[in-house]
C-alpha atoms as a PDB file:
ATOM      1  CA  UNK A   1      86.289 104.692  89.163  1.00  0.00           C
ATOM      2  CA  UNK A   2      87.513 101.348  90.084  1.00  0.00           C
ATOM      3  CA  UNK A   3      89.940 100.425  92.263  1.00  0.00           C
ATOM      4  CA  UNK A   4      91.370  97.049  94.637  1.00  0.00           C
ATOM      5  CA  UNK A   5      92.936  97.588  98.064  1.00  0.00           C
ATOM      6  CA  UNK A   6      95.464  98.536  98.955  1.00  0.00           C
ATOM      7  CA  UNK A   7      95.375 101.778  96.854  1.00  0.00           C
ATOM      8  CA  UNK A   8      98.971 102.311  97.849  1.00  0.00           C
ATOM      9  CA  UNK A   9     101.153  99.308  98.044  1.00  0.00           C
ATOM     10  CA  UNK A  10     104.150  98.995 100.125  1.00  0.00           C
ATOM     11  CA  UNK A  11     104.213 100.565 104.154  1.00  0.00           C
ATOM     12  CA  UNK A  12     102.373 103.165 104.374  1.00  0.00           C
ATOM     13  CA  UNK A  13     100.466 103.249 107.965  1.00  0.00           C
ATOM     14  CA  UNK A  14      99.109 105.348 109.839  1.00  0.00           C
ATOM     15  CA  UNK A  15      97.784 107.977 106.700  1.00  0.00           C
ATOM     16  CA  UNK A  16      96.829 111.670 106.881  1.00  0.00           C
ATOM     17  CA  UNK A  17      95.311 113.055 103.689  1.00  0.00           C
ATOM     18  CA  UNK A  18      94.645 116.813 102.803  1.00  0.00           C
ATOM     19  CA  UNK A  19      93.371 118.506  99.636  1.00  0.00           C
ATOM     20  CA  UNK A  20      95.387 121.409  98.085  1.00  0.00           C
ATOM     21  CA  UNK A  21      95.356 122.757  94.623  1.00  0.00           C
ATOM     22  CA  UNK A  22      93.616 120.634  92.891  1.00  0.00           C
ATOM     23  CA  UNK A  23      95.807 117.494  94.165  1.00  0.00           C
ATOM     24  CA  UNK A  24      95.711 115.506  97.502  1.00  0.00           C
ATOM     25  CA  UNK A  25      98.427 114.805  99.436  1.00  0.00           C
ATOM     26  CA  UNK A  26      99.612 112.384 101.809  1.00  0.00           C
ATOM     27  CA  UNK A  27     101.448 111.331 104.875  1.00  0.00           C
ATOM     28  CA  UNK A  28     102.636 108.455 106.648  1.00  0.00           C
ATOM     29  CA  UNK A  29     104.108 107.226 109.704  1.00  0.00           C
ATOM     30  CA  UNK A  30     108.198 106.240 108.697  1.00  0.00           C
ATOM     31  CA  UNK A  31     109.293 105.178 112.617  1.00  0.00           C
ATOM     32  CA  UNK A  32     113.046 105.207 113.011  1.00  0.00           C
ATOM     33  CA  UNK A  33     113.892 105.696 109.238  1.00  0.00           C
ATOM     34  CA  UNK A  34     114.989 108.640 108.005  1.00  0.00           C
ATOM     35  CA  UNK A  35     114.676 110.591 105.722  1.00  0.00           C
ATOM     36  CA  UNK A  36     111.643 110.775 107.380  1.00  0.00           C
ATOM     37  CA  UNK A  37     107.640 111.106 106.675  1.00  0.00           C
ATOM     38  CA  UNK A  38     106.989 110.063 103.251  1.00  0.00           C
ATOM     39  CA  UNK A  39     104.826 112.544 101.038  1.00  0.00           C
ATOM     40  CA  UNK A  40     102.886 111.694  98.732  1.00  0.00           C
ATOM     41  CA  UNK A  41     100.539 112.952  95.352  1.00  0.00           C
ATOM     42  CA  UNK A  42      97.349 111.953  93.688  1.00  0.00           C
ATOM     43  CA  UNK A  43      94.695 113.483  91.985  1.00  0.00           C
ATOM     44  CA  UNK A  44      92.394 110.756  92.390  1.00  0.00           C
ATOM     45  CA  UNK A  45      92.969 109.234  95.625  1.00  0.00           C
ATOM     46  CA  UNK A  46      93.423 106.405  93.594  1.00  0.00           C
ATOM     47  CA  UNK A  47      96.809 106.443  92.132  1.00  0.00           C
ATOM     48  CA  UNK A  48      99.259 107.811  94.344  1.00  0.00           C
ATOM     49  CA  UNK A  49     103.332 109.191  93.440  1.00  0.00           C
ATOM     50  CA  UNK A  50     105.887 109.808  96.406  1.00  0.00           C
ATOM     51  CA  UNK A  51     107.051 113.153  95.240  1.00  0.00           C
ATOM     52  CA  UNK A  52     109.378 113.010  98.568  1.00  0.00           C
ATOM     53  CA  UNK A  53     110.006 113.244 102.060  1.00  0.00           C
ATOM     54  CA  UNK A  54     108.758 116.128 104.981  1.00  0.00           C
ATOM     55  CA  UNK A  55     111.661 115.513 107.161  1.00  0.00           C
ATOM     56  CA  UNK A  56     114.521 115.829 104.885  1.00  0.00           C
ATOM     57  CA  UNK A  57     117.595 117.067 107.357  1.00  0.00           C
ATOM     58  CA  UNK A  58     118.941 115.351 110.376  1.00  0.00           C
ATOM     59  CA  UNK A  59     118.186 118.849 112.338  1.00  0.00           C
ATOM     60  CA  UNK A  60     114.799 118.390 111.834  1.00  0.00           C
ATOM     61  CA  UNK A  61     114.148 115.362 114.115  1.00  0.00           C
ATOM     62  CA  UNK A  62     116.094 113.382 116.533  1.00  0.00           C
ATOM     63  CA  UNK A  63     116.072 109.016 116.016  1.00  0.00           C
ATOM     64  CA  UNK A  64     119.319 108.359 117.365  1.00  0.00           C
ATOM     65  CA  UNK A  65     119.779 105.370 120.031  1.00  0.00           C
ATOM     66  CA  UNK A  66     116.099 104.369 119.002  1.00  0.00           C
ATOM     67  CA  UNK A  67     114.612 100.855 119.371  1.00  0.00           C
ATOM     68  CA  UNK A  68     112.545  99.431 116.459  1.00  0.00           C
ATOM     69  CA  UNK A  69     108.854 100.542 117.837  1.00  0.00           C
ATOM     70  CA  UNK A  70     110.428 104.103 118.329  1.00  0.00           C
ATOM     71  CA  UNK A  71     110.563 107.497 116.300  1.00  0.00           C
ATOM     72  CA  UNK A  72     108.281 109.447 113.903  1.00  0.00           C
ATOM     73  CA  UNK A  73     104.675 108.089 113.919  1.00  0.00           C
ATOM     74  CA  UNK A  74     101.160 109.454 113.204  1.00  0.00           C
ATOM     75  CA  UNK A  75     101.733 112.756 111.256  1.00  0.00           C
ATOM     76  CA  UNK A  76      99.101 114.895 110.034  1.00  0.00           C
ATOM     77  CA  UNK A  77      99.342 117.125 106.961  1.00  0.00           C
ATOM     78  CA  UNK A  78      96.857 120.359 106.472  1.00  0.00           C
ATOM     79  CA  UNK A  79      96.851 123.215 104.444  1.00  0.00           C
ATOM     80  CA  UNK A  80      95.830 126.430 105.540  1.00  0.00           C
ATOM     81  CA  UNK A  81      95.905 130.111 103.868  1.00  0.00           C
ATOM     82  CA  UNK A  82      98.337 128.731 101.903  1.00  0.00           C
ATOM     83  CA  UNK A  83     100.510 127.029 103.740  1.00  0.00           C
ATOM     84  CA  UNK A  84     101.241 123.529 104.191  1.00  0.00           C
ATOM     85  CA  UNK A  85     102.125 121.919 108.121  1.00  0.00           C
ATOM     86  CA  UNK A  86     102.748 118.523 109.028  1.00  0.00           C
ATOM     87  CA  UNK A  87     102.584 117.875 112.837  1.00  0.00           C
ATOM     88  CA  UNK A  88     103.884 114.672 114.239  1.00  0.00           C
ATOM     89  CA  UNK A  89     105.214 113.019 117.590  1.00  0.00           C
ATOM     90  CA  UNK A  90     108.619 111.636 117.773  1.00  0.00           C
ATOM     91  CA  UNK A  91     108.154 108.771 120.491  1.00  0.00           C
ATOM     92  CA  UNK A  92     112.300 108.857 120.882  1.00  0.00           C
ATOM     93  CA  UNK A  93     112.331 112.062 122.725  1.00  0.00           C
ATOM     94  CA  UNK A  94     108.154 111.833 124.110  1.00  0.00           C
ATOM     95  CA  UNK A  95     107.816 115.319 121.688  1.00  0.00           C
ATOM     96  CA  UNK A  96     104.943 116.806 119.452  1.00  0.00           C
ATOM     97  CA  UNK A  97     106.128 119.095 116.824  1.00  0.00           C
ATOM     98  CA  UNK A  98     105.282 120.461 113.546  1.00  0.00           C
ATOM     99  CA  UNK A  99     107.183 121.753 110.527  1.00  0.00           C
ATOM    100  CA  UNK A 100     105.840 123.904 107.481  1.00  0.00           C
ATOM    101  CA  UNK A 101     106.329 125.090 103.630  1.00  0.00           C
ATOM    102  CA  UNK A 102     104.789 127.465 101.334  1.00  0.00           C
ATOM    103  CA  UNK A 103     105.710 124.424  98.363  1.00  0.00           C
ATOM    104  CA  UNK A 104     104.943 121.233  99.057  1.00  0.00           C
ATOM    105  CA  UNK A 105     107.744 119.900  96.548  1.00  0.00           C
ATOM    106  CA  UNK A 106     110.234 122.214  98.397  1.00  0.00           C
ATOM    107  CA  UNK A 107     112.273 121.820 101.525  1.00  0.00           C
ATOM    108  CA  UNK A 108     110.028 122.088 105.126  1.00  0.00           C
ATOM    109  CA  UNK A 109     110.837 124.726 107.921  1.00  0.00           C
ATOM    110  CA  UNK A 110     112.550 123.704 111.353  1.00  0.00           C
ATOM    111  CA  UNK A 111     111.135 121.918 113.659  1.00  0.00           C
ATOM    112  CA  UNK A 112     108.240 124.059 116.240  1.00  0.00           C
ATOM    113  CA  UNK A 113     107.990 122.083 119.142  1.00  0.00           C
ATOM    114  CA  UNK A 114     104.502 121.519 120.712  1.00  0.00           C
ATOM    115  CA  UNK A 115     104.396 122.016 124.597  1.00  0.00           C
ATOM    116  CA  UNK A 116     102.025 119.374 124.894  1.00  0.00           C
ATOM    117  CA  UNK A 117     102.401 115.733 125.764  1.00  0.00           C
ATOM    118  CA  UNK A 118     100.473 112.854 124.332  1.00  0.00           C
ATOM    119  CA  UNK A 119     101.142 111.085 120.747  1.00  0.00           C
ATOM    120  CA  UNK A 120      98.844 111.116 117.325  1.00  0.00           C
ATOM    121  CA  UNK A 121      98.330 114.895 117.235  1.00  0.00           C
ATOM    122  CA  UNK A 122      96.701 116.976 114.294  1.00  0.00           C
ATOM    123  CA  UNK A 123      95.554 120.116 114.030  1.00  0.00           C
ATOM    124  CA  UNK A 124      92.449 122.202 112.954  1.00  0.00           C
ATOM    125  CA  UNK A 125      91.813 125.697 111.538  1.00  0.00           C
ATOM    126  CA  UNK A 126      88.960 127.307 112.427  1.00  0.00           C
END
């Protein structure tokens, strides 16, 4: 298959990929803007669909009073027995925290705070 760089145009940094179903999905970095996290579908790798966005509801993440290099960056998406989870830092507040769903086109869980410090955080299932 052929394809030219970028393979998604636009700002997406800081990607996370995982496979799932028979599709991959992915996650980027989104800063102060909210909604937050942008998701994203392919079954290629090549050709990519925002289907939506992880953190949907202002009570999932906090980017008030936030300067411009602030906010949600380097998230992570896996999938797991199931289960989808997106863990993330928000640089506002200095927190690590992850959120989850059973259907990745559905709504994501609350907020589970990581009590760990330190930024780009991801996960692994052993």
């Amino acid at each position: 298959m052929k394809y030219v760089n970028p393979v998604v145009r636009g700002f997406y940094p800081d990607p996370s990929v995982c496979y799932a179903n028979g599709k991959y999905y992915m996650v980027n970095s989104t800063f102060q803007y909210f909604p937050g996290v942008s998701l994203l579908e392919s079954e290629d790798l090549v050709h990519w669909k925002q289907i939506g966005n992880v953190l949907t509801r202002k009570s999932q993440v906090y980017l008030e009073k936030i300067n411009s290099s602030g906010g949600v960056f380097a998230p992570t998406i896996r999938y797991n027995d199931g289960h989808f989870y997106m863990v993330t830092t928000n640089d506002t507040t200095r927190e690590n925290f992850y959120v989850t769903t059973d259907d990745i086109h559905g709504e994501w869980s609350d907020p589970v705070k990581v009590d760990q410090g330190g930024i780009d955080p991801s996960l692994l299932f052993i």
